[in-house]
PDB file of N, CA and C in Angstrom:
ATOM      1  N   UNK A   1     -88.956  -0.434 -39.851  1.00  0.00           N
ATOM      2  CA  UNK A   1     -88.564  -1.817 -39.817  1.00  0.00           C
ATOM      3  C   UNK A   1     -88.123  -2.196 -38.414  1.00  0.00           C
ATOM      4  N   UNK A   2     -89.058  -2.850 -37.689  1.00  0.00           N
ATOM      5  CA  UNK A   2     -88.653  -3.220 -35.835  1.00  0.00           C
ATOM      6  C   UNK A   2     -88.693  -4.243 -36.147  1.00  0.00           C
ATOM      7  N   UNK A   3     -88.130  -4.810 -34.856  1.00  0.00           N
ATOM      8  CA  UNK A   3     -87.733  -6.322 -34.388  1.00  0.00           C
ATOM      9  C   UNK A   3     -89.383  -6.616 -33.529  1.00  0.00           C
ATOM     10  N   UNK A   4     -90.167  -6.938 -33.947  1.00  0.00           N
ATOM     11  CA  UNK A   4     -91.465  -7.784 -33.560  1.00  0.00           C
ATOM     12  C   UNK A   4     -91.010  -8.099 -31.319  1.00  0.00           C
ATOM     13  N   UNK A   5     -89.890  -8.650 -31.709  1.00  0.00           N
ATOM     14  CA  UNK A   5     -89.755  -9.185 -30.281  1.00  0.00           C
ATOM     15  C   UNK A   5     -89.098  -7.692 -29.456  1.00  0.00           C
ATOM     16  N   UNK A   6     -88.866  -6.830 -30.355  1.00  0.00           N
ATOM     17  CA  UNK A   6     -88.387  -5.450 -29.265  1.00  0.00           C
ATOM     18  C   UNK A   6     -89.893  -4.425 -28.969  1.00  0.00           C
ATOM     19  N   UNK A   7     -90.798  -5.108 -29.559  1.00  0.00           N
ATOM     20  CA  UNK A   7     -91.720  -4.139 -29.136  1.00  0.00           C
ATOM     21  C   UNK A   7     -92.201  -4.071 -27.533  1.00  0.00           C
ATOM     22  N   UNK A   8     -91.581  -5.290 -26.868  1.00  0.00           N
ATOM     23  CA  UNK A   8     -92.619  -5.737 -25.553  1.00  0.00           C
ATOM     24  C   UNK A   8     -92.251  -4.028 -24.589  1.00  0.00           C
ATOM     25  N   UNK A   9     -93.361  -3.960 -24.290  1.00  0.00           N
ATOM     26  CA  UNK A   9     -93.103  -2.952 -22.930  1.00  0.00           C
ATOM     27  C   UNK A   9     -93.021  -3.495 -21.675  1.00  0.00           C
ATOM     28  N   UNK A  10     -92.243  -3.434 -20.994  1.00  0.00           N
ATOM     29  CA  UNK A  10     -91.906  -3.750 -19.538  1.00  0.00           C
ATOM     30  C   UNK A  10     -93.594  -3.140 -18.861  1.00  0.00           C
ATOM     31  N   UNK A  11     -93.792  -4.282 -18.297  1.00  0.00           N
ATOM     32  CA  UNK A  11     -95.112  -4.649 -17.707  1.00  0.00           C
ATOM     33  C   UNK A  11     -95.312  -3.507 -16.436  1.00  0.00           C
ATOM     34  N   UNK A  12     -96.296  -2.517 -15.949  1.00  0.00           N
ATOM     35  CA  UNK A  12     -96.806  -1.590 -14.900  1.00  0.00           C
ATOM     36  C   UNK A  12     -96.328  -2.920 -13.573  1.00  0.00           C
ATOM     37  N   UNK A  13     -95.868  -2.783 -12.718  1.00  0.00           N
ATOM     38  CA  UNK A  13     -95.465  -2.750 -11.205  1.00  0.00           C
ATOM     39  C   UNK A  13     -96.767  -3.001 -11.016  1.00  0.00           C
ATOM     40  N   UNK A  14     -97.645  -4.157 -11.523  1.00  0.00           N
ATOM     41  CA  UNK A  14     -98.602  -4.534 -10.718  1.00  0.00           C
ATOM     42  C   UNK A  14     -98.457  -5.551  -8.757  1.00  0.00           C
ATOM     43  N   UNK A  15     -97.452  -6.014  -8.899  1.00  0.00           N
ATOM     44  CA  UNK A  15     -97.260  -6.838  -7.613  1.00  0.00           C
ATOM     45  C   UNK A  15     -96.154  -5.988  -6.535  1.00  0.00           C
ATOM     46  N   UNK A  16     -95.983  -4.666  -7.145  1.00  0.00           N
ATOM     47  CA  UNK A  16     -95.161  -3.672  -6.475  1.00  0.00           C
ATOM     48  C   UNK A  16     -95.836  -3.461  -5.063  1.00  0.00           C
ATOM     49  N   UNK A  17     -95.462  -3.564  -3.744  1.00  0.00           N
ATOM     50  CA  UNK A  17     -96.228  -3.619  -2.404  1.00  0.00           C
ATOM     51  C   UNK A  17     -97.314  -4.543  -2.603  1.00  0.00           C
ATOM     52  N   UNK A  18     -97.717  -5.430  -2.768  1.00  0.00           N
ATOM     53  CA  UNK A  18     -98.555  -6.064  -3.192  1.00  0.00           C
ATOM     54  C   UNK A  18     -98.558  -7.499  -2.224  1.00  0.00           C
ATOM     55  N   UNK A  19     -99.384  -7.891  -1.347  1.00  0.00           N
ATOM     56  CA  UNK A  19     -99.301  -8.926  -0.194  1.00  0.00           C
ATOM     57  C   UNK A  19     -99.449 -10.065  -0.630  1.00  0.00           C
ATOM     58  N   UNK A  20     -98.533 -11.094  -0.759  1.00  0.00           N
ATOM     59  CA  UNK A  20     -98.812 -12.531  -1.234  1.00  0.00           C
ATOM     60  C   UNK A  20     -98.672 -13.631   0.455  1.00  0.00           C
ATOM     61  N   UNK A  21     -99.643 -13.788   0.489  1.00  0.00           N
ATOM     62  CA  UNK A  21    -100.305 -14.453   1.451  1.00  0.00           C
ATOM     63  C   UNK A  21    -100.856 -16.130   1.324  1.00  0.00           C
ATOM     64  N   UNK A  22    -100.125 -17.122   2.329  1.00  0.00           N
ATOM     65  CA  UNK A  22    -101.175 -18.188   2.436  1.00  0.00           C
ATOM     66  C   UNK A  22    -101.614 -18.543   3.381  1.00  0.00           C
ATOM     67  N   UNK A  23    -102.716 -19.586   3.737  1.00  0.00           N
ATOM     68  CA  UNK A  23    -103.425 -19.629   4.599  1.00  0.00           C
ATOM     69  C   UNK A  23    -103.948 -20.854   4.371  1.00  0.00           C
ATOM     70  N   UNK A  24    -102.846 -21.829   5.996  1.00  0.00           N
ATOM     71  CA  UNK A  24    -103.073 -23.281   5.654  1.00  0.00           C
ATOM     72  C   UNK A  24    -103.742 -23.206   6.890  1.00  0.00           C
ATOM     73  N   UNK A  25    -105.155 -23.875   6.405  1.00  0.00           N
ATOM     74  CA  UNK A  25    -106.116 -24.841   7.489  1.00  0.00           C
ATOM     75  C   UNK A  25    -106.241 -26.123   7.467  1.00  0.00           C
ATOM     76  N   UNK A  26    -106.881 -26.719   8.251  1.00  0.00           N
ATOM     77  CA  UNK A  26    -107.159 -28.555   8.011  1.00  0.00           C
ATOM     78  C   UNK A  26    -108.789 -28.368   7.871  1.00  0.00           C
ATOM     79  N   UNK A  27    -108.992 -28.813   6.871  1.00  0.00           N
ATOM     80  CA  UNK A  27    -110.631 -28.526   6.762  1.00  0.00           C
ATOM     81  C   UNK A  27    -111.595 -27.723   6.749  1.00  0.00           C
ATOM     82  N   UNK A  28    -113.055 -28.031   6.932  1.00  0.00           N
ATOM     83  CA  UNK A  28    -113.826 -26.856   7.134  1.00  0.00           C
ATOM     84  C   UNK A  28    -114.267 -27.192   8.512  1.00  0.00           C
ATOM     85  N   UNK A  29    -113.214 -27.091   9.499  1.00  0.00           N
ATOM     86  CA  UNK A  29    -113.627 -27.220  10.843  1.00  0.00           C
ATOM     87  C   UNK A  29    -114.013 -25.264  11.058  1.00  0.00           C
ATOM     88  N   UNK A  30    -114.473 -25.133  12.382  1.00  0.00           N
ATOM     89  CA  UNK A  30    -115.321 -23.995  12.719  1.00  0.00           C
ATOM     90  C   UNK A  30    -113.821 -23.078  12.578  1.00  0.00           C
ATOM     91  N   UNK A  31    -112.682 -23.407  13.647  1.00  0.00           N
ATOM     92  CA  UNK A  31    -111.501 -22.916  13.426  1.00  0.00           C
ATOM     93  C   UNK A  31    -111.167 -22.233  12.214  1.00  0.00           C
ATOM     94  N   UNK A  32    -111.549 -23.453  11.524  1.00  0.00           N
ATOM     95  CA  UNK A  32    -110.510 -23.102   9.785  1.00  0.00           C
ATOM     96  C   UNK A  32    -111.632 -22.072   8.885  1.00  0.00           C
ATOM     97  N   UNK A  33    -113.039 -22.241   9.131  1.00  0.00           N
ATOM     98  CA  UNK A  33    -114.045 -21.164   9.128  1.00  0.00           C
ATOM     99  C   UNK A  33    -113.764 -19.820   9.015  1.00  0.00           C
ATOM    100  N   UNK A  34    -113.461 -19.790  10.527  1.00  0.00           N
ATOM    101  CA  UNK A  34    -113.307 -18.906  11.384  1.00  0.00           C
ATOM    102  C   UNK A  34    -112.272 -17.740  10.801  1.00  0.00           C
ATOM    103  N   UNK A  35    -110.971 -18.662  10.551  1.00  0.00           N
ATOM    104  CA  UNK A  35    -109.647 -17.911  10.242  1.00  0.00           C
ATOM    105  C   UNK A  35    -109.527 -17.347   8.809  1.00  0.00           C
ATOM    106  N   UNK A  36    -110.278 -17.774   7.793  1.00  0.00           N
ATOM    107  CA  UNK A  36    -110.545 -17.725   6.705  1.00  0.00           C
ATOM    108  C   UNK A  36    -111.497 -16.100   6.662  1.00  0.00           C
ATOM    109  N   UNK A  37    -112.545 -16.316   7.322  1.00  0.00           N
ATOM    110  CA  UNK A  37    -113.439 -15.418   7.367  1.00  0.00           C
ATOM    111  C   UNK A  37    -113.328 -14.032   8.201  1.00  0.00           C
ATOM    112  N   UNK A  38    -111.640 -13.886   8.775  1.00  0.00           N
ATOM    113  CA  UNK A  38    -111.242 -13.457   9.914  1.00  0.00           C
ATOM    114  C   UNK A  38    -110.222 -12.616   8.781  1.00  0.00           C
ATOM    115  N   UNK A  39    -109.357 -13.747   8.308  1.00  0.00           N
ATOM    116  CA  UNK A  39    -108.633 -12.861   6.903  1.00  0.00           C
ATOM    117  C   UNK A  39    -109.210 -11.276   5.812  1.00  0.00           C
ATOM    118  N   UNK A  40    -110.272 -12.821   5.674  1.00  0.00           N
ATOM    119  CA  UNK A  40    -110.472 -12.052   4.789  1.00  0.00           C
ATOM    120  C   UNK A  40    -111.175 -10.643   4.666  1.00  0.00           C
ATOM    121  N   UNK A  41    -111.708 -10.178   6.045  1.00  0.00           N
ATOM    122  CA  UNK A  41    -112.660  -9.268   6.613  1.00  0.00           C
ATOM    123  C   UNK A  41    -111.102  -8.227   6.994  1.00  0.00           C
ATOM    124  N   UNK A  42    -109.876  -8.634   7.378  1.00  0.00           N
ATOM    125  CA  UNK A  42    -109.002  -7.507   7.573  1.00  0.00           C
ATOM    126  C   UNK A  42    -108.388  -7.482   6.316  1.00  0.00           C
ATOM    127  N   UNK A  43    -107.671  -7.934   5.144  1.00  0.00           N
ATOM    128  CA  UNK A  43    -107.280  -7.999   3.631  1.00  0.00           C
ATOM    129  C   UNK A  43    -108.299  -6.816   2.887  1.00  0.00           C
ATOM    130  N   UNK A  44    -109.614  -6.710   3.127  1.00  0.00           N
ATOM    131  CA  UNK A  44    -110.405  -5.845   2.917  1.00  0.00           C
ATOM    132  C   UNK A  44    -110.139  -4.843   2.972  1.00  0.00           C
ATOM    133  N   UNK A  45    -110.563  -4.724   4.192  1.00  0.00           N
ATOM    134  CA  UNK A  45    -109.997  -3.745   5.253  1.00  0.00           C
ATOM    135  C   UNK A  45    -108.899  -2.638   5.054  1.00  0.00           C
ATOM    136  N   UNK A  46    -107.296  -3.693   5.004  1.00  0.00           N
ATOM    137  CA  UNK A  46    -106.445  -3.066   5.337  1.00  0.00           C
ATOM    138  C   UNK A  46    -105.714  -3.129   3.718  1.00  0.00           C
ATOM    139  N   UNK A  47    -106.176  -3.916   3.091  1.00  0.00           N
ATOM    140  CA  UNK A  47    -105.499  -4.161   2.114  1.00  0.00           C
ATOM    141  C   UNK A  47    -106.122  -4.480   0.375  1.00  0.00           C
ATOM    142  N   UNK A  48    -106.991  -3.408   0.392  1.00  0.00           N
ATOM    143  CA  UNK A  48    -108.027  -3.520  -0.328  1.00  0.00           C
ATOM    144  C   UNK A  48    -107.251  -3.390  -1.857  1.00  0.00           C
ATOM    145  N   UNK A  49    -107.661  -4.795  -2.588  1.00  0.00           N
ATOM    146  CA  UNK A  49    -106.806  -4.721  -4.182  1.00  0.00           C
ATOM    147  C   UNK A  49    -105.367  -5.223  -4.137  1.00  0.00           C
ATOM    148  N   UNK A  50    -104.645  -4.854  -3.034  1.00  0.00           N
ATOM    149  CA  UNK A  50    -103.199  -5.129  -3.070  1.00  0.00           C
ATOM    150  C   UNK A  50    -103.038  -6.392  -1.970  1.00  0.00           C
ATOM    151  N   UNK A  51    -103.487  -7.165  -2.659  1.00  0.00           N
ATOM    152  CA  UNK A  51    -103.043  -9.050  -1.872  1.00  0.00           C
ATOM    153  C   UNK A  51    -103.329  -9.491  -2.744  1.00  0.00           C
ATOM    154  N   UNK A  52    -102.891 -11.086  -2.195  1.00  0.00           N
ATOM    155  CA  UNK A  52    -103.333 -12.643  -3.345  1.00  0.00           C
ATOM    156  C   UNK A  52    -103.391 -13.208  -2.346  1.00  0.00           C
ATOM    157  N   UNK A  53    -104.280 -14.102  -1.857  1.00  0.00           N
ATOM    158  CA  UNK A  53    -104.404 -14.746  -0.892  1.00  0.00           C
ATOM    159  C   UNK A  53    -104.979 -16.570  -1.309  1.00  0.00           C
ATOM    160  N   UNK A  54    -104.197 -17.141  -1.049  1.00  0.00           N
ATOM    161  CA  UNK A  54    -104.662 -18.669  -1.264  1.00  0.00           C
ATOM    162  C   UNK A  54    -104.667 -19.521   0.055  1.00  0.00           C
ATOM    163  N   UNK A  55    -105.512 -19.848   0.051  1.00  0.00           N
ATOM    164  CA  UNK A  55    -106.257 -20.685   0.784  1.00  0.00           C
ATOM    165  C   UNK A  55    -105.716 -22.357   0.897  1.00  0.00           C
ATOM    166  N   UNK A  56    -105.265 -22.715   1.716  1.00  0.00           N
ATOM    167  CA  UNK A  56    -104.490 -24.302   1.470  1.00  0.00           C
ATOM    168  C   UNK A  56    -105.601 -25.453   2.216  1.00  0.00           C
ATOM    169  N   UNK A  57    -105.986 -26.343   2.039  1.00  0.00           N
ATOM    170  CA  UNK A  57    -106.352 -27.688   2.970  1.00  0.00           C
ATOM    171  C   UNK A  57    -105.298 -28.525   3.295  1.00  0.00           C
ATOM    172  N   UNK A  58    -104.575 -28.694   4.165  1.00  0.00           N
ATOM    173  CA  UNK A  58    -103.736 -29.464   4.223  1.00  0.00           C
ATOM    174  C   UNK A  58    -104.363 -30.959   5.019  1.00  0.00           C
ATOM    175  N   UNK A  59    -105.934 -31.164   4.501  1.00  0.00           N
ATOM    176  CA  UNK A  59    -106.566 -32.387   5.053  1.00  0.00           C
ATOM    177  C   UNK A  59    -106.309 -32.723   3.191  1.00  0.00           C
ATOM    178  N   UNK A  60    -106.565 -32.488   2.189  1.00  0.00           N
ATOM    179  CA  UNK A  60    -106.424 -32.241   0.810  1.00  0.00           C
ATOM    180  C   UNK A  60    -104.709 -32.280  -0.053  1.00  0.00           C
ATOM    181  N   UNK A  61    -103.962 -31.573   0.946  1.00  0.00           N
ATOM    182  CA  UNK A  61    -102.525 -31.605   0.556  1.00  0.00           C
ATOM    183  C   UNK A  61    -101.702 -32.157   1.791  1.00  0.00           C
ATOM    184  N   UNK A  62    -102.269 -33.059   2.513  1.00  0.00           N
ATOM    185  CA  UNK A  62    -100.958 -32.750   3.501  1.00  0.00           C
ATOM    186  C   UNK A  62     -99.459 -33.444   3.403  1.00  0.00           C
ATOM    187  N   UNK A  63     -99.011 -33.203   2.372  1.00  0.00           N
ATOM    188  CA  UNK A  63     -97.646 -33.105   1.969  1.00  0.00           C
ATOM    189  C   UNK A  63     -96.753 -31.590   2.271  1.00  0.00           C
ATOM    190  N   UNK A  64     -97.760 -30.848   2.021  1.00  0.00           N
ATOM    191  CA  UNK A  64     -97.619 -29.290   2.152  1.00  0.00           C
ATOM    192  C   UNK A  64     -97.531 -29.109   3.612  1.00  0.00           C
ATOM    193  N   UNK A  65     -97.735 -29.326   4.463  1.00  0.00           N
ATOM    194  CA  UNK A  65     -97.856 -29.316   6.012  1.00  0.00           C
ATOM    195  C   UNK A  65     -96.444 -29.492   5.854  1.00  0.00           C
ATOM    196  N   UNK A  66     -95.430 -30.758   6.054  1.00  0.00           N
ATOM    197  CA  UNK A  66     -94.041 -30.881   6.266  1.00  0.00           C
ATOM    198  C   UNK A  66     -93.175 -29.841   5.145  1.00  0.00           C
ATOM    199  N   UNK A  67     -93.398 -29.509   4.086  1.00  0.00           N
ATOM    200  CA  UNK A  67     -92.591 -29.420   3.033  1.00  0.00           C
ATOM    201  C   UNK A  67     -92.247 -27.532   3.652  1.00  0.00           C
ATOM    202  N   UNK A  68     -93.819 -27.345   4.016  1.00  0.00           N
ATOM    203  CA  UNK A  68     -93.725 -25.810   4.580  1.00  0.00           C
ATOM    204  C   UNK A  68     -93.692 -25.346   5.942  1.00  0.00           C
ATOM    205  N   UNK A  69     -93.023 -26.311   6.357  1.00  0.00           N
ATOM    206  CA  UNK A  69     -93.096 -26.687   8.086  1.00  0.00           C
ATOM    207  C   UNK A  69     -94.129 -25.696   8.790  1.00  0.00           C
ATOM    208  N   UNK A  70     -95.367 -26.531   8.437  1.00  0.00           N
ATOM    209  CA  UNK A  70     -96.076 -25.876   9.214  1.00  0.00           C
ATOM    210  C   UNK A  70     -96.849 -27.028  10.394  1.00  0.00           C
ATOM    211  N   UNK A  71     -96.453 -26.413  11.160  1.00  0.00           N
ATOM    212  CA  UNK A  71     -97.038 -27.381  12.611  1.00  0.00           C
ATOM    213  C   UNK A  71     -97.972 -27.903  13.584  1.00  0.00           C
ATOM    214  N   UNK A  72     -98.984 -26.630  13.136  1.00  0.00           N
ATOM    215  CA  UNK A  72    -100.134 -25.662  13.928  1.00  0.00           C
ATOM    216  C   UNK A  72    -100.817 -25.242  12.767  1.00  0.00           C
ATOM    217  N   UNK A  73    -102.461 -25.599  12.851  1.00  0.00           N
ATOM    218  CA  UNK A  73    -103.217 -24.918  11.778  1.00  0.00           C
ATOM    219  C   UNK A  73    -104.360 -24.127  12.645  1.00  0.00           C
ATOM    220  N   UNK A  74    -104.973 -23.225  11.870  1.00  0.00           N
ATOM    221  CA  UNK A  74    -104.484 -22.449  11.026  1.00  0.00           C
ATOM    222  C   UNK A  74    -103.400 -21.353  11.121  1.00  0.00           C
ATOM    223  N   UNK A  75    -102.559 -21.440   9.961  1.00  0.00           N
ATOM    224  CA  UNK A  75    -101.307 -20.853  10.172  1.00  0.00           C
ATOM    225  C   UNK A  75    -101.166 -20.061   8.903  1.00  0.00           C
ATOM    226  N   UNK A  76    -100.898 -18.831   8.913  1.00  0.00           N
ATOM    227  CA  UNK A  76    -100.972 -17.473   7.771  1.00  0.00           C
ATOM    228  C   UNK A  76     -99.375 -17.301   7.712  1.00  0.00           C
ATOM    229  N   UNK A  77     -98.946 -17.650   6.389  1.00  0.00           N
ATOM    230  CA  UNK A  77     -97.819 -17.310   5.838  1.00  0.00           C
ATOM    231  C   UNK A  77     -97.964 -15.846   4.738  1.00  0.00           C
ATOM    232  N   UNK A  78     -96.796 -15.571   5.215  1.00  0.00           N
ATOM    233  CA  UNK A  78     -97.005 -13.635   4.496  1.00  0.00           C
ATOM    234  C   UNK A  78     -95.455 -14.062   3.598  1.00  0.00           C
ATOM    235  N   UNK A  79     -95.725 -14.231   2.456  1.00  0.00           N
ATOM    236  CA  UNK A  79     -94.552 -14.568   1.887  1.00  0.00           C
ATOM    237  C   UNK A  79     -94.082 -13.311   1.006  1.00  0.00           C
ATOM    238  N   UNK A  80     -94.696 -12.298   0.637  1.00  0.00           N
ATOM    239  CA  UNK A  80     -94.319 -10.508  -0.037  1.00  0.00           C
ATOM    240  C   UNK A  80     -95.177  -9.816   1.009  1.00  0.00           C
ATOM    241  N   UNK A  81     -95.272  -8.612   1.108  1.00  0.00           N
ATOM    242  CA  UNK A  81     -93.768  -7.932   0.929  1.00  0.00           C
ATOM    243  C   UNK A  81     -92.312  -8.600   2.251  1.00  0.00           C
ATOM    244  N   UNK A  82     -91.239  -8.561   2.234  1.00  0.00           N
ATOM    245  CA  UNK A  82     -90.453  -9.089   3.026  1.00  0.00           C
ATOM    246  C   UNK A  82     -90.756  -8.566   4.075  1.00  0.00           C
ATOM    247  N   UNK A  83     -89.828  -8.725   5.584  1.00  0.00           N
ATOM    248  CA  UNK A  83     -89.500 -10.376   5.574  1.00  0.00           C
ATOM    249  C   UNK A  83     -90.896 -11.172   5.811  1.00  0.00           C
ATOM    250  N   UNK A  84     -90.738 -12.381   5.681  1.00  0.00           N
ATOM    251  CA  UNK A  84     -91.150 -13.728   5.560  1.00  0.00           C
ATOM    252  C   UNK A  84     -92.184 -13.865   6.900  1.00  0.00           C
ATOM    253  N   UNK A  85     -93.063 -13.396   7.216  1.00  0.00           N
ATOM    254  CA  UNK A  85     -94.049 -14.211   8.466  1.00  0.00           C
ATOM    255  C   UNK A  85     -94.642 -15.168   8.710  1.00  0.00           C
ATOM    256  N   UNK A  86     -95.450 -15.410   9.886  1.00  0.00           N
ATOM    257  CA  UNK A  86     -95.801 -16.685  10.271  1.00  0.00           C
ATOM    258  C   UNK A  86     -96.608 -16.683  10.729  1.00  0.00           C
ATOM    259  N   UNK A  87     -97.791 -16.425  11.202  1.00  0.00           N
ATOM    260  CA  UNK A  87     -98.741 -15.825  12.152  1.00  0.00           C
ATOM    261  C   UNK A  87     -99.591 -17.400  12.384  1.00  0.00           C
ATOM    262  N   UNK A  88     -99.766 -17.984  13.641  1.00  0.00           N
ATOM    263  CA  UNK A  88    -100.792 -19.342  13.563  1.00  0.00           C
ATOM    264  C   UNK A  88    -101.996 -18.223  15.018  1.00  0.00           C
ATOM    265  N   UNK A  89    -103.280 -19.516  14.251  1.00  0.00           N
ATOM    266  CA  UNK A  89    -103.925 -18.901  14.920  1.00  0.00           C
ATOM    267  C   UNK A  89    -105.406 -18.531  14.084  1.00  0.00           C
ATOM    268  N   UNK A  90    -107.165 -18.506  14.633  1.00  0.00           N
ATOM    269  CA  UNK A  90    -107.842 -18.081  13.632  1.00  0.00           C
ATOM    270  C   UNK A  90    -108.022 -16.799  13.132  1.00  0.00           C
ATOM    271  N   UNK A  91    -107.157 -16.014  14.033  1.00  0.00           N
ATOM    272  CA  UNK A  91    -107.106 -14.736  12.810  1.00  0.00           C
ATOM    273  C   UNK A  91    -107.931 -13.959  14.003  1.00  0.00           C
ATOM    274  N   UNK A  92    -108.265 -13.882  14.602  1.00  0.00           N
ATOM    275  CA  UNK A  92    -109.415 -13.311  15.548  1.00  0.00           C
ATOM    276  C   UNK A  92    -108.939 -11.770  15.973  1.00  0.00           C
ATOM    277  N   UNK A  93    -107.309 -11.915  16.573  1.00  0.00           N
ATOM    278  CA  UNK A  93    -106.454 -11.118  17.208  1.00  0.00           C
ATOM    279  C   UNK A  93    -106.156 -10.002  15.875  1.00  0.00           C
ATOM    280  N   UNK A  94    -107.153  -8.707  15.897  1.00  0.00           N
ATOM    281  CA  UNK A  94    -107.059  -8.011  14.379  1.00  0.00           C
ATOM    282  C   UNK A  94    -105.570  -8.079  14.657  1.00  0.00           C
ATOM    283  N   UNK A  95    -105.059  -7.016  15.809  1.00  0.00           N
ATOM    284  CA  UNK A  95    -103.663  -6.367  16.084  1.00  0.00           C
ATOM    285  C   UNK A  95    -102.507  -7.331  15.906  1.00  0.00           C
ATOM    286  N   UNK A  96    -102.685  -8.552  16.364  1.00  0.00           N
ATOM    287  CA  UNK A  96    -101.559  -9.819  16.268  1.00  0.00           C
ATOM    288  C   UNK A  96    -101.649  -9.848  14.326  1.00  0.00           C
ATOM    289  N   UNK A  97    -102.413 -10.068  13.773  1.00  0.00           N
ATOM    290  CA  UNK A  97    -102.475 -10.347  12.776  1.00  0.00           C
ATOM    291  C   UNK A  97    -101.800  -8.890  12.150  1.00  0.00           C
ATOM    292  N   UNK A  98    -102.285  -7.614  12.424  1.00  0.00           N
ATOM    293  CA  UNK A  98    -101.387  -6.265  11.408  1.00  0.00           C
ATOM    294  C   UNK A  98    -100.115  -6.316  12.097  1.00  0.00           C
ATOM    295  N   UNK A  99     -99.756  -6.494  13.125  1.00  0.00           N
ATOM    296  CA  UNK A  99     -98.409  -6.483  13.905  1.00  0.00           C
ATOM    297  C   UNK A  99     -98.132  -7.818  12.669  1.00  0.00           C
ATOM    298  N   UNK A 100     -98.477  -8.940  12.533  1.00  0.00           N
ATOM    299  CA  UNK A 100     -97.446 -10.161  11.551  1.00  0.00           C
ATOM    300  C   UNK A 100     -97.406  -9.282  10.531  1.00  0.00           C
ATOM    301  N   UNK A 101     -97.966  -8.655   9.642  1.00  0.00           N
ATOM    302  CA  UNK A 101     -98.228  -8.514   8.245  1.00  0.00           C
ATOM    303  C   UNK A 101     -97.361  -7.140   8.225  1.00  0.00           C
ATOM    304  N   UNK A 102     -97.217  -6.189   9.493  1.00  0.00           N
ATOM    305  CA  UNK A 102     -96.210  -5.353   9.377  1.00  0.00           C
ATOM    306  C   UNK A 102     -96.954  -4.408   8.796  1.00  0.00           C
ATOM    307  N   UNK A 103     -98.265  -4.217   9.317  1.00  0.00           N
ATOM    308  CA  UNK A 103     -99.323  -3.202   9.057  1.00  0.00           C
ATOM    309  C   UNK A 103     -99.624  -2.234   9.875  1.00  0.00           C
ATOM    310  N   UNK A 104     -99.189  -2.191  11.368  1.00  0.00           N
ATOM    311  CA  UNK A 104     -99.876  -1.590  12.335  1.00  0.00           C
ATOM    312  C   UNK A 104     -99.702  -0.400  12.732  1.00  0.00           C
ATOM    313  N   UNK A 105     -99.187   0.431  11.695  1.00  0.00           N
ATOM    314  CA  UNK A 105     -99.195   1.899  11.585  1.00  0.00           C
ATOM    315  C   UNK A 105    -100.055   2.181  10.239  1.00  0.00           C
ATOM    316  N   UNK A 106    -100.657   1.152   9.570  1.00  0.00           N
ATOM    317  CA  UNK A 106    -100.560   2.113   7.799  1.00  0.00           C
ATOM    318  C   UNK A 106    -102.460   2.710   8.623  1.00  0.00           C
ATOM    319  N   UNK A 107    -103.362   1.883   9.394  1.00  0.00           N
ATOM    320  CA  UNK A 107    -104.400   2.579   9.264  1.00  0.00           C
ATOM    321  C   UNK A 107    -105.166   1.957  11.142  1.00  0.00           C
ATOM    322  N   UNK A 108    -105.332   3.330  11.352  1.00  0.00           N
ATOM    323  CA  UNK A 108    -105.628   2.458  13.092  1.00  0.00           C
ATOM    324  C   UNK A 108    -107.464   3.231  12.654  1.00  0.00           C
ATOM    325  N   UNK A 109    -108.075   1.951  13.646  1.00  0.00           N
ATOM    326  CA  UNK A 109    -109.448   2.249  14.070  1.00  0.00           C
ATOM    327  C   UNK A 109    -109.970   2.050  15.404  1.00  0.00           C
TER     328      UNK A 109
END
């Protein structure tokens, strides 16, 4: 005789180290292309399975531009694992980009 609501099992540590990432551009200018396609080729890479990465237009939202003071596009917010980054820029700079994300020991090439 159980309690229906005591059966739940505490859920596997899926978002345990796990990179929650955004990535505000203005459009599909070559830039915002660029930085997108720049991401997502090191997330691969360096971070294969363990990210979430969303993609922002702030030509589409730009309410989100002030609310997330962002100033400069394209601009990569690393919001897990802590602390909090900021990286602007299309992503080009692999090393600038694992130096933001606090990667630049886990795998050198």
């Amino acid at each position: 005789m159980g309690n229906p609501g005591k059966l739940e099992r505490p859920m596997p540590e899926r978002n345990q180290g796990k990179y929650v990432l955004r990535l505000y551009v203005t459009g599909t200018t070559n830039r915002s292309i660029l930085a997108i396609s720049n991401l997502k080729k090191i997330c691969e890479e360096y971070l294969e399975g363990k990210y979430d990465l969303e993609v922002i237009d702030l030509y589409k939202n730009p309410g989100l531009a002030k609310g997330n003071q962002i100033i400069a596009a394209p601009t990569l917010i690393k919001k897990l694992p802590l602390p909090f980054r900021r990286i602007i820029g299309d992503m080009s700079n692999k090393e600038k980009v694992l130096l933001g994300l606090d990667m630049r020991e886990v795998k050198e090439k």
